[in-house]
C-alpha atoms as a PDB file:
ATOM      1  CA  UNK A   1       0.000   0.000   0.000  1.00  0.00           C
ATOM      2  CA  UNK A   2       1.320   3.395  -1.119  1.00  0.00           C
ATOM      3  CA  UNK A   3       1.712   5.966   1.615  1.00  0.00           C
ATOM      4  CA  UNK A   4      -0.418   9.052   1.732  1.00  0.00           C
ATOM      5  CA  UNK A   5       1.682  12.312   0.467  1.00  0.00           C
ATOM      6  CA  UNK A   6       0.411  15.597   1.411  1.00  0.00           C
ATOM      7  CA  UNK A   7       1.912  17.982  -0.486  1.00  0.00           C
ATOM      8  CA  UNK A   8       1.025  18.898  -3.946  1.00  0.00           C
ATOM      9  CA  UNK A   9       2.315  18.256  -6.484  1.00  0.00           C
ATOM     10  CA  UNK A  10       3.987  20.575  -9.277  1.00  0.00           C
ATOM     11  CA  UNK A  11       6.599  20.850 -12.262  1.00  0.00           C
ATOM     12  CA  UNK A  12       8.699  23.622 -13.512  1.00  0.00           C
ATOM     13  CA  UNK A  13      11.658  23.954 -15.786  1.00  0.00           C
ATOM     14  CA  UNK A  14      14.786  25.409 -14.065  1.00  0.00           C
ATOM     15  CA  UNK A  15      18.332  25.797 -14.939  1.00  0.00           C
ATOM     16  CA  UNK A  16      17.801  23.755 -17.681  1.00  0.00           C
ATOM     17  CA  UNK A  17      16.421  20.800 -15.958  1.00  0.00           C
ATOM     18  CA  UNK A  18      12.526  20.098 -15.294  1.00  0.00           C
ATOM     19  CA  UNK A  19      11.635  19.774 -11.579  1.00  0.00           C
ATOM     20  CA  UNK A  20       9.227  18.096  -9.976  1.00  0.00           C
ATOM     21  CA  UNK A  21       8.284  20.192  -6.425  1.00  0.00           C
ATOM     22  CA  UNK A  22       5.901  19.215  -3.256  1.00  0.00           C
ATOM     23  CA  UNK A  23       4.159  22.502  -2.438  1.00  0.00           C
ATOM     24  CA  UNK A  24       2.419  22.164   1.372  1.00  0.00           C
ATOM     25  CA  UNK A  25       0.186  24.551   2.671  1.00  0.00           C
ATOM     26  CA  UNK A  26      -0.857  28.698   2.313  1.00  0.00           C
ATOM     27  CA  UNK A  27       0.511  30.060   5.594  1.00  0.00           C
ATOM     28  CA  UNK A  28       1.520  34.019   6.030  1.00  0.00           C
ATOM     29  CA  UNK A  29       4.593  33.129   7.721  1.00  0.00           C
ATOM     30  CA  UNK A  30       6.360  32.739   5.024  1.00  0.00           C
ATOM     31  CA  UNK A  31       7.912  30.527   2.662  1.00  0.00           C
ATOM     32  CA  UNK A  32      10.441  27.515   3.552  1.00  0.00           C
ATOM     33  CA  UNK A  33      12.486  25.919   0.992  1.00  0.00           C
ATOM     34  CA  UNK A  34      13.475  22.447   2.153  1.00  0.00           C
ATOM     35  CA  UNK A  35      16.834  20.594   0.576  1.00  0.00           C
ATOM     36  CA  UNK A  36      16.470  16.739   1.537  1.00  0.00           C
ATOM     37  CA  UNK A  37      19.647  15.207   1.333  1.00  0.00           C
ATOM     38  CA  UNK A  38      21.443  13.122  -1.049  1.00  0.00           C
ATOM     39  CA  UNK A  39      19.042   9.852  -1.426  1.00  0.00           C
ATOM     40  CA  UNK A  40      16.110  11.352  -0.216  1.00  0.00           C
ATOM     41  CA  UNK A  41      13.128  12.084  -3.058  1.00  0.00           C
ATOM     42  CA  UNK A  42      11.244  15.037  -1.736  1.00  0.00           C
ATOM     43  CA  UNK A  43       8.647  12.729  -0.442  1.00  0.00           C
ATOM     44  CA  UNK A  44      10.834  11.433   2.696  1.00  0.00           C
ATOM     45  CA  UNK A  45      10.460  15.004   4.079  1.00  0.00           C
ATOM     46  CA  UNK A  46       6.736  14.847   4.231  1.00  0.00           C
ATOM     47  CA  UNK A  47       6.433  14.213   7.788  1.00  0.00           C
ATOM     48  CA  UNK A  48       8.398  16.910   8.081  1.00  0.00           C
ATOM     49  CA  UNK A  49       6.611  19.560   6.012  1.00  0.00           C
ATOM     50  CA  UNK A  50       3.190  18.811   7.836  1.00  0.00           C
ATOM     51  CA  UNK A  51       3.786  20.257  10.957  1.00  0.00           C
ATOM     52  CA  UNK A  52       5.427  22.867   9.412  1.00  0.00           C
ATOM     53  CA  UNK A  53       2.426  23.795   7.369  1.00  0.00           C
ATOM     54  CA  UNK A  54       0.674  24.017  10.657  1.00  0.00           C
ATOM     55  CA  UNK A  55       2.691  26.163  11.774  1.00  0.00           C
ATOM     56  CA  UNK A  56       1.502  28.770   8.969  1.00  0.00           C
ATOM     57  CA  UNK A  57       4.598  28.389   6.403  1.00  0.00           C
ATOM     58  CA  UNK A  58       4.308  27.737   2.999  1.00  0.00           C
ATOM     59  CA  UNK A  59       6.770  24.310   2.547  1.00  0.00           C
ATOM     60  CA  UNK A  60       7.942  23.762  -1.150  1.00  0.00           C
ATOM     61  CA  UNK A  61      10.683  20.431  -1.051  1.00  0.00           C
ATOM     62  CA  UNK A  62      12.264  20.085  -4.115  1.00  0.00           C
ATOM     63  CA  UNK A  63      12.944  16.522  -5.762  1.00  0.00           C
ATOM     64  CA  UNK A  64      16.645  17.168  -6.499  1.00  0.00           C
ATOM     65  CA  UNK A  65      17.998  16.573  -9.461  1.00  0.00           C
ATOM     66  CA  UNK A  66      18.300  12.843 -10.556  1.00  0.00           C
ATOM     67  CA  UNK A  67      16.417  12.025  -7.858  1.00  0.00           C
ATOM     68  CA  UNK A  68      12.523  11.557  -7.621  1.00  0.00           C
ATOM     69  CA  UNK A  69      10.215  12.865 -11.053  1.00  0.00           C
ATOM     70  CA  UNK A  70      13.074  15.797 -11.798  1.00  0.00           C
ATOM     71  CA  UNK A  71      15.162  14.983 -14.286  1.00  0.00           C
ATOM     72  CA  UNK A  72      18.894  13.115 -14.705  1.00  0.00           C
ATOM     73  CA  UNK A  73      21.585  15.511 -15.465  1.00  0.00           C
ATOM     74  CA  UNK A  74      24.586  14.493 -17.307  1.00  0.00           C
ATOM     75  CA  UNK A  75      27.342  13.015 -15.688  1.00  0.00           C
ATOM     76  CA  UNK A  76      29.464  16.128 -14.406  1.00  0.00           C
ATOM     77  CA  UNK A  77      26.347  18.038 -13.592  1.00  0.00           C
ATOM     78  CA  UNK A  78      26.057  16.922  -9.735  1.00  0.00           C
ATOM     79  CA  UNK A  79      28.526  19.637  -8.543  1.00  0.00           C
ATOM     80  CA  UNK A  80      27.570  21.474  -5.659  1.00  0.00           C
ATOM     81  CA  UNK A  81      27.209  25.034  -8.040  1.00  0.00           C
ATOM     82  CA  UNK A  82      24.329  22.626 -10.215  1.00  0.00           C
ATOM     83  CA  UNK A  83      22.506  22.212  -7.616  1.00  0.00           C
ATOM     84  CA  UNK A  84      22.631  25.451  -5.958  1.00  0.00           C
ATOM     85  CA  UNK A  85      21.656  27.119  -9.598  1.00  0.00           C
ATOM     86  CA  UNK A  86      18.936  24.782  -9.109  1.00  0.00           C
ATOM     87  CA  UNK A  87      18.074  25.988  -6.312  1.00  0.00           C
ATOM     88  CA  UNK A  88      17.945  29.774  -7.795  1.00  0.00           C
ATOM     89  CA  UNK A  89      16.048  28.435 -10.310  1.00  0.00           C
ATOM     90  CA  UNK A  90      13.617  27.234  -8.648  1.00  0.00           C
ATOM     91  CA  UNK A  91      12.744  30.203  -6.261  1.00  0.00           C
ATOM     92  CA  UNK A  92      12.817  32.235  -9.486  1.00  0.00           C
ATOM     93  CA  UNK A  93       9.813  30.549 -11.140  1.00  0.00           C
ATOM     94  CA  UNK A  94       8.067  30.133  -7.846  1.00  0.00           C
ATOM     95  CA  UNK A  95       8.538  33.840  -7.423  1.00  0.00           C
ATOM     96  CA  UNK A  96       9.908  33.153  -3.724  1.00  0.00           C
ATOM     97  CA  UNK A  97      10.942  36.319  -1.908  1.00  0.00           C
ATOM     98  CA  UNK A  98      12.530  36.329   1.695  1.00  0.00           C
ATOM     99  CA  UNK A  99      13.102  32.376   1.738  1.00  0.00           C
ATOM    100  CA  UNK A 100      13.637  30.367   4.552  1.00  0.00           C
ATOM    101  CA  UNK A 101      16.345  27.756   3.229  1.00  0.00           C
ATOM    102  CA  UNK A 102      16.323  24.179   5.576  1.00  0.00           C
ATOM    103  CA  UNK A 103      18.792  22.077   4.317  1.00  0.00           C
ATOM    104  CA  UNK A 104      19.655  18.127   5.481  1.00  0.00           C
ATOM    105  CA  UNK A 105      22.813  16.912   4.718  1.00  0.00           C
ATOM    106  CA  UNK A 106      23.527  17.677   1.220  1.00  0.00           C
ATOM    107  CA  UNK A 107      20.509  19.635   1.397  1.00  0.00           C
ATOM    108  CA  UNK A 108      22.718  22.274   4.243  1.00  0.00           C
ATOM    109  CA  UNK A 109      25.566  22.097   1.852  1.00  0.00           C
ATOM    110  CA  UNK A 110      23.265  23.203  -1.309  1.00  0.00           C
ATOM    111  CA  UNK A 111      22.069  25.760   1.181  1.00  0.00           C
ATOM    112  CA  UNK A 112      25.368  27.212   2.172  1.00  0.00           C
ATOM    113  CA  UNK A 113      26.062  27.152  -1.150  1.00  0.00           C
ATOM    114  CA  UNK A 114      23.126  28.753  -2.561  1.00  0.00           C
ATOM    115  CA  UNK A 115      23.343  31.694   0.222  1.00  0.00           C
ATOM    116  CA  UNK A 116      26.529  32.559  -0.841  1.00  0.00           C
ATOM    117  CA  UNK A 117      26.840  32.564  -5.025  1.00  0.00           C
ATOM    118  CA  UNK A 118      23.745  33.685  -5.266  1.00  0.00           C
ATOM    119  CA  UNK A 119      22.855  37.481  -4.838  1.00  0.00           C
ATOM    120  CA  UNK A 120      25.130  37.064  -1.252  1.00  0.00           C
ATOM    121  CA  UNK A 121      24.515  40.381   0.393  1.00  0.00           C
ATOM    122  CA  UNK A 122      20.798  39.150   0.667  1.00  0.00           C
ATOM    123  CA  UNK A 123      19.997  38.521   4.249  1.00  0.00           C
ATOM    124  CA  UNK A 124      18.465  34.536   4.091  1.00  0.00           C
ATOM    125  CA  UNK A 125      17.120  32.460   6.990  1.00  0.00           C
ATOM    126  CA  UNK A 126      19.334  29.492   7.444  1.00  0.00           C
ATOM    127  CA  UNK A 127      19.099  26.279   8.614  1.00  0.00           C
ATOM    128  CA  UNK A 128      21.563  23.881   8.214  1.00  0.00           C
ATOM    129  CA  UNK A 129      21.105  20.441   9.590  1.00  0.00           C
ATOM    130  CA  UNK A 130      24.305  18.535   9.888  1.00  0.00           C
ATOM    131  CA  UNK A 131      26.282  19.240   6.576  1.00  0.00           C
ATOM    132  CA  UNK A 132      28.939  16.539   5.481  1.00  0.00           C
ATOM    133  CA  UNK A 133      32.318  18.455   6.589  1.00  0.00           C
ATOM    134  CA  UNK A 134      34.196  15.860   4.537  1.00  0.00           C
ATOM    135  CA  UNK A 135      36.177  17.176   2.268  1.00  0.00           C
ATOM    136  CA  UNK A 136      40.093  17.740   0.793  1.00  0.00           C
ATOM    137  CA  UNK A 137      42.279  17.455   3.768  1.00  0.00           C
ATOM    138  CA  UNK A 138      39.578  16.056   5.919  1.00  0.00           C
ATOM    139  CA  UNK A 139      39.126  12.284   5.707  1.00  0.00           C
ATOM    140  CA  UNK A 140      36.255  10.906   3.882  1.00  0.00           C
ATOM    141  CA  UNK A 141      32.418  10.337   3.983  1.00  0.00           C
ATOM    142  CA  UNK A 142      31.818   8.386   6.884  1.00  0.00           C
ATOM    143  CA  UNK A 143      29.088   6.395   4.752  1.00  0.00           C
ATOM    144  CA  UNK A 144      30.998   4.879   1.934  1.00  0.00           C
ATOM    145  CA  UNK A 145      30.096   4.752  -1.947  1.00  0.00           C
ATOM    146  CA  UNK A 146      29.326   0.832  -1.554  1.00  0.00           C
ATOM    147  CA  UNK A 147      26.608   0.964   1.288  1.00  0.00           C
ATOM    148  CA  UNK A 148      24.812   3.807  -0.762  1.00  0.00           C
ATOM    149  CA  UNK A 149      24.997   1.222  -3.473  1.00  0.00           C
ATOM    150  CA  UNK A 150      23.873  -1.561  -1.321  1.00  0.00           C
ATOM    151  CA  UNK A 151      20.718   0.380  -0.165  1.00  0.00           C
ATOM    152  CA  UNK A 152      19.925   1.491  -3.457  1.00  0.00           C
ATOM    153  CA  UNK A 153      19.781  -2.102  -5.322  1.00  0.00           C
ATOM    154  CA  UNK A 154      17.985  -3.498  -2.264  1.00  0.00           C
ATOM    155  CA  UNK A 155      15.317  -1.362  -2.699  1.00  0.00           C
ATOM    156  CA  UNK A 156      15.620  -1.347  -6.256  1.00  0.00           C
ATOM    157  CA  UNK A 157      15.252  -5.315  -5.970  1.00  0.00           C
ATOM    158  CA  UNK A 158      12.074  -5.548  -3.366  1.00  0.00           C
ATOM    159  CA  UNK A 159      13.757  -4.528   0.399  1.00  0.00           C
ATOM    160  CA  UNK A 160      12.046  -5.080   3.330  1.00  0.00           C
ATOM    161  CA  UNK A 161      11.534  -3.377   6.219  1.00  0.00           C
ATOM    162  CA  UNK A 162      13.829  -5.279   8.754  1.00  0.00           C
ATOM    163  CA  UNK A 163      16.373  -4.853   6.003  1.00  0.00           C
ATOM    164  CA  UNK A 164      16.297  -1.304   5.536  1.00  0.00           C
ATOM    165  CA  UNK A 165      16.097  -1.156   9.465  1.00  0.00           C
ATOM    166  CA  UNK A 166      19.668  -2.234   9.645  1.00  0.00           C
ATOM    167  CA  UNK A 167      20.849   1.540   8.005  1.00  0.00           C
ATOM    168  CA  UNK A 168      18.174   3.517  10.342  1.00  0.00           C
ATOM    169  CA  UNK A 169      17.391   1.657  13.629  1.00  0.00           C
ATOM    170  CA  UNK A 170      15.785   4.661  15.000  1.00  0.00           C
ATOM    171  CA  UNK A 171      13.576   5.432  12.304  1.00  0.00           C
ATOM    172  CA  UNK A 172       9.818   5.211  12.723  1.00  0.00           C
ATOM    173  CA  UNK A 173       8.609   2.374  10.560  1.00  0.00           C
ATOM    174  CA  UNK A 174       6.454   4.750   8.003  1.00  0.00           C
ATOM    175  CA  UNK A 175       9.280   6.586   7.289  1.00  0.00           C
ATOM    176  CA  UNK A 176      11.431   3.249   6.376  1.00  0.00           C
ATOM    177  CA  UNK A 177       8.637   2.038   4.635  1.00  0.00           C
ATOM    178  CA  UNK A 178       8.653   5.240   2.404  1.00  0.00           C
ATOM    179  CA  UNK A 179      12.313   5.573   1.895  1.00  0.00           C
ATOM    180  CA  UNK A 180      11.786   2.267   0.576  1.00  0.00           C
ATOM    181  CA  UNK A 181       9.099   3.251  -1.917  1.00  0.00           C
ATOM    182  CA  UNK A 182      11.064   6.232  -3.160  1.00  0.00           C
ATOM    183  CA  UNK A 183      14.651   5.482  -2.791  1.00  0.00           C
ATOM    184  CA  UNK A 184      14.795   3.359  -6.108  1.00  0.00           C
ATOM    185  CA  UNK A 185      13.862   6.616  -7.755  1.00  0.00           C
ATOM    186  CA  UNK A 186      17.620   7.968  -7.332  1.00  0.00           C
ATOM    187  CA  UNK A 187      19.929   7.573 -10.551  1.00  0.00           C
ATOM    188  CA  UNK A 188      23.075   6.390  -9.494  1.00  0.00           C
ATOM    189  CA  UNK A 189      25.051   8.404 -11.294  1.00  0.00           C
ATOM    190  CA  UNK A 190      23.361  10.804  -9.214  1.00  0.00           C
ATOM    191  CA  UNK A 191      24.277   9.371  -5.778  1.00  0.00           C
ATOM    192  CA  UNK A 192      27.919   8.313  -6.793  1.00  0.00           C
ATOM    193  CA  UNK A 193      29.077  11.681  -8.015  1.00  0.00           C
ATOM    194  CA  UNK A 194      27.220  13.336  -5.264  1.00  0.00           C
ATOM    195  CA  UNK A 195      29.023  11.225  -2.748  1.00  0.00           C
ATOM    196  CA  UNK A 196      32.444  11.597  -4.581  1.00  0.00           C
ATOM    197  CA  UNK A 197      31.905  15.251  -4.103  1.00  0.00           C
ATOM    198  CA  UNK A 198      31.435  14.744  -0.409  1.00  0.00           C
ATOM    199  CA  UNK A 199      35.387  14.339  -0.301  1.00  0.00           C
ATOM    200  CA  UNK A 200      36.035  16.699  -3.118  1.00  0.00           C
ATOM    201  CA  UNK A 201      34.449  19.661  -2.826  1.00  0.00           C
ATOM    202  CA  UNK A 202      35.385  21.757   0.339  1.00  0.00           C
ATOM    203  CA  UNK A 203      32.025  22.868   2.424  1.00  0.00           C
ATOM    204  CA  UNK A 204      34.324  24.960   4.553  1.00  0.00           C
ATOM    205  CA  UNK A 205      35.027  28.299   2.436  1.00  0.00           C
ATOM    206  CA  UNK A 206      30.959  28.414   1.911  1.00  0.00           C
ATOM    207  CA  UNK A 207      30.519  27.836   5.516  1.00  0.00           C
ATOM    208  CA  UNK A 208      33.253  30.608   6.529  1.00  0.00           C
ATOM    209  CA  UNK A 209      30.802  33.775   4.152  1.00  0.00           C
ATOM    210  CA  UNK A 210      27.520  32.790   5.874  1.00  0.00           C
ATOM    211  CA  UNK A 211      26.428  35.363   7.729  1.00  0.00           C
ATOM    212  CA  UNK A 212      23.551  35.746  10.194  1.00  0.00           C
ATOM    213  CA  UNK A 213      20.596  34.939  10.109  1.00  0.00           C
ATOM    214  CA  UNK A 214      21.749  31.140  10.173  1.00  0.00           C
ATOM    215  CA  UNK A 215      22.084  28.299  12.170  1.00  0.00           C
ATOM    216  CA  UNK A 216      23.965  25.191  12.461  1.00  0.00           C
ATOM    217  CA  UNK A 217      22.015  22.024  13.909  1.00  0.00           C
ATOM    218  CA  UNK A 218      24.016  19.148  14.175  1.00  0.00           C
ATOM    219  CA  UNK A 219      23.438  15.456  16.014  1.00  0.00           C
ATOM    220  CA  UNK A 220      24.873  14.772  19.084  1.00  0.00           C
ATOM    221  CA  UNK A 221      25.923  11.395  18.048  1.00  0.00           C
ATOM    222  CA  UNK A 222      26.584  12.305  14.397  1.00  0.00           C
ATOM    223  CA  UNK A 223      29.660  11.172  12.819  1.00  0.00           C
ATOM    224  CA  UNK A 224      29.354  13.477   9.553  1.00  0.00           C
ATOM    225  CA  UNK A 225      29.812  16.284  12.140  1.00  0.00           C
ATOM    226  CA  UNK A 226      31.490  14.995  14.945  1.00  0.00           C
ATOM    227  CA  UNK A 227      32.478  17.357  17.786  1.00  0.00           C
ATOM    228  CA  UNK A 228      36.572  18.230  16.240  1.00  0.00           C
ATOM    229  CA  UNK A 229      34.568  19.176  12.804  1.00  0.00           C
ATOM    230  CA  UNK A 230      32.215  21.192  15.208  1.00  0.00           C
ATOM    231  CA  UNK A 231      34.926  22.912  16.574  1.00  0.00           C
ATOM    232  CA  UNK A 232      36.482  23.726  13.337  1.00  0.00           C
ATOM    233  CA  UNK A 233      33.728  25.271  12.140  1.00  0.00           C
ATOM    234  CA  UNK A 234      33.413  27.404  15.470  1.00  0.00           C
ATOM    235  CA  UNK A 235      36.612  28.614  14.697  1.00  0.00           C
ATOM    236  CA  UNK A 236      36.039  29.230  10.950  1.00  0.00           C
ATOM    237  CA  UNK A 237      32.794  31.452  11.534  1.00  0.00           C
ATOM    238  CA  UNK A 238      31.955  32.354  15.074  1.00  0.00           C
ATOM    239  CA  UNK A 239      28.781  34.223  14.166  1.00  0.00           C
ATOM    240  CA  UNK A 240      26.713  30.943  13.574  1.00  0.00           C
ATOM    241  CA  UNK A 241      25.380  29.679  16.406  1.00  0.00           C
ATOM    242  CA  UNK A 242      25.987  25.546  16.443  1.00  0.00           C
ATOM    243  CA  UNK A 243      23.608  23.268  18.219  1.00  0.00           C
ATOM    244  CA  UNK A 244      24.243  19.807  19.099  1.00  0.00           C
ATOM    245  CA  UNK A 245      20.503  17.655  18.856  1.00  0.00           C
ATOM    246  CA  UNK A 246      20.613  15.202  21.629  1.00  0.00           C
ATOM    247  CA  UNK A 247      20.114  11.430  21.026  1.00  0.00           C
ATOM    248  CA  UNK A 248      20.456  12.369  16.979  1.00  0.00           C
ATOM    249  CA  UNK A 249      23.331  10.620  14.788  1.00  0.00           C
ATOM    250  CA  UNK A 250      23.014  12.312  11.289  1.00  0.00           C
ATOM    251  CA  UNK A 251      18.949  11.878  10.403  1.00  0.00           C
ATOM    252  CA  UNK A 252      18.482  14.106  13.351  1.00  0.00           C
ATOM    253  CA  UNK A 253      15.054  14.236  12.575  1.00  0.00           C
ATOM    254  CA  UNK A 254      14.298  11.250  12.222  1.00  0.00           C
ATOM    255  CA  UNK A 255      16.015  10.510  14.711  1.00  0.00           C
ATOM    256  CA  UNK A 256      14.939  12.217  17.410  1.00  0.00           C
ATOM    257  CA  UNK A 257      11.570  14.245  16.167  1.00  0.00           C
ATOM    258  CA  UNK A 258      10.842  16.177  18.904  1.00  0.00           C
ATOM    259  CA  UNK A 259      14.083  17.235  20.079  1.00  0.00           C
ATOM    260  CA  UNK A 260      14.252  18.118  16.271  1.00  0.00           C
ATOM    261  CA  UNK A 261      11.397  20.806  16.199  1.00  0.00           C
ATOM    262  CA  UNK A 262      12.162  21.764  20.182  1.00  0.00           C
ATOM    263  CA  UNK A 263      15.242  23.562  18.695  1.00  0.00           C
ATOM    264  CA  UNK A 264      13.794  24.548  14.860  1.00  0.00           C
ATOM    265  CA  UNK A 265      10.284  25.898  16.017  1.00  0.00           C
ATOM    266  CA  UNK A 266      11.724  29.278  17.975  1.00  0.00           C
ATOM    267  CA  UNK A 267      13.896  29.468  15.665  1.00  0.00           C
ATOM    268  CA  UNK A 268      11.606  29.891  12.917  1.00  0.00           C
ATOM    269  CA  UNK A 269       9.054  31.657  15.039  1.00  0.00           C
ATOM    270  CA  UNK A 270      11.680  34.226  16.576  1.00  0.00           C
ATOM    271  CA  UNK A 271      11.562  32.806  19.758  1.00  0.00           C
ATOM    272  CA  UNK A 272      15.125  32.460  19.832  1.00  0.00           C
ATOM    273  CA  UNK A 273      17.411  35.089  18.678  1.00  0.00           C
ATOM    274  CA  UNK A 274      20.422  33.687  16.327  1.00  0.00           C
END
C-alpha cells in the first residue's frame, strides 16, 4: 500500500532541468524551501513539512535533481554550483521572496552554497542540519560509496523493512517504509558523483561567508559532524550559532523528532534570537 503524500504536487523547468516540487500549505509566515539530502526524493520530508504547514509556512521540497520525477543531469552536472543554480532556479519561477532555506545533509551544503553565489549580500534564513564536513584534507564520507549502493539495489530489488532497518534503527517504521518506496527513484550516477563530491568539494570556504541569520544544527551522536569538525567550524565562523541535537546521529530528525522541532520551532518563530 502506497503511503499518503500531502503535499502537492507541481513541475517547472529550471536551470535547464525540469523539476518536480511538493508545495504544502498557504501560511503568512512565510515561505520555507526544504533541501532533503542526497538519497532522499522530496517525499521522505513529508512528515516533516506537515507540521510545518501548521505552523503557517508555505513548505515547497524540491525533488533534487536525478532524484525523484526531476530529471537526470549528465554526468558532471552533480557539482555542488548545479545544484545550488537549481536551487535559484527554482525560487525564481516560484517567485519566492525572503526564503527560509532548511537544508539536510547535502541539502545544508546546497544551502550554504546557494546563500553565498547567489545574490550574497541578501539577508536569508538558514538552517543547516548537519552538513557533510568531509572534504580535501579532511578524511572521507563516513558512509561509503558501496553501502549507498547496497541500499539502493535493495530497494531497487524488493527490500524489506527489517532490512532497511539495519541503516536507520531509530527510524519510525512509516518513514522506512517510504524511503523504501522512493529510494529506487535515485539515478546512481546521481548518488555516486554526489558522494564523490562529499570528499572533493570543500564545504568549509561556503561555511566561513555565511552570515547571520543562520544556524547550524548538528546530532549529538553524528559522525558526519562529529564534535573536532564542530569545533572547526566554530573557529572558521563564530557568528553561527551551532547546536548539538541530543540522542540524533546524522537523520536528526528522524532521529529524534521532537528534540528536532524543540530547537527549529523558535527558531523559525523568533523565539530564539540567532
Amino acid at each position: 500500500m502506497a503511503i499518503e503524500i500531502s503535499g502537492r504536487s507541481r513541475f517547472v523547468r529550471a536551470n535547464g532541468l525540469r523539476h518536480h516540487v511538493l508545495d504544502y500549505g498557504r501560511g503568512d509566515k512565510g515561505t520555507i524551501v526544504m533541501l532533503p539530502g542526497i538519497t532522499s526524493p522530496a517525499a521522505t520530508a513529508d512528515f516533516l513539512a506537515v507540521p510545518l504547514s501548521k505552523m503557517g509556512f508555505r513548505v515547497v521540497v524540491p525533488d533534487l535533481r536525478g532524484r525523484g520525477q526531476t530529471d537526470i543531469a549528465p554526468s558532471g552536472q552533480y557539482r555542488i554550483e548545479d545544484y545550488a543554480a537549481d536551487v535559484a532556479g527554482l525560487i525564481d519561477a516560484f517567485d519566492i521572496a525572503d526564503e527560509i532555506v532548511i537544508g539536510h545533509s547535502l541539502g545544508a551544503r546546497i544551502a550554504a552554497a546557494y546563500a553565498v553565489l547567489h545574490d550574497p549580500e541578501k539577508p536569508r534564513r538558514l538552517v543547516l542540519v548537519d552538513p557533510p564536513t568531509s572534504g580535501p584534507g579532511r578524511g572521507l564520507y563516513p558512509t561509503s560509496r558501496d553501502s549507498f549502493l547496497t541500499q539502493l539495489n535493495e530497494a531497487k530489488r524488493g527490500s524489506s523493512v527489517e532490512e532497511a532497518r539495519r541503516f536507520y534503527p531509530k527510524w519510525p517504521e512509516r518513514e522506512l517504509r517510504l524511503r523504501l518506496d522512493v529510494l529506487p527513484s535515485c539515478d546512481e550516477t546521481a548518488v555516486l558523483e554526489t558522494h564523490a563530491g562529499f570528499e572533493s568539494e570543500d564545504f568549509f570556504p561556503f561555511w566561513a561567508k555565511l552570515k547571520r541569520p543562520a544556524i547550524l544544527l548538528r546530532g549529538a551522536e553524528s559522525p558526519v559532524v562529529p564534535p573536532s569538525a564542530a569545533a572547526d567550524l566554530a573557529a572558521a565562523n563564530p557568528t553561527i550559532p551551532i547546536i548539538a541535537i541530543p540522542g540524533a546521529g546524522h537523520m536528526i530528525p528522524w532521529d529524534n523528532f521532537r528534540g528536532f522541532f524543540e530547537v527549529l520551532a523558535p527558531v523559525l518563530t523568533g523565539g530564539r534570537k540567532h
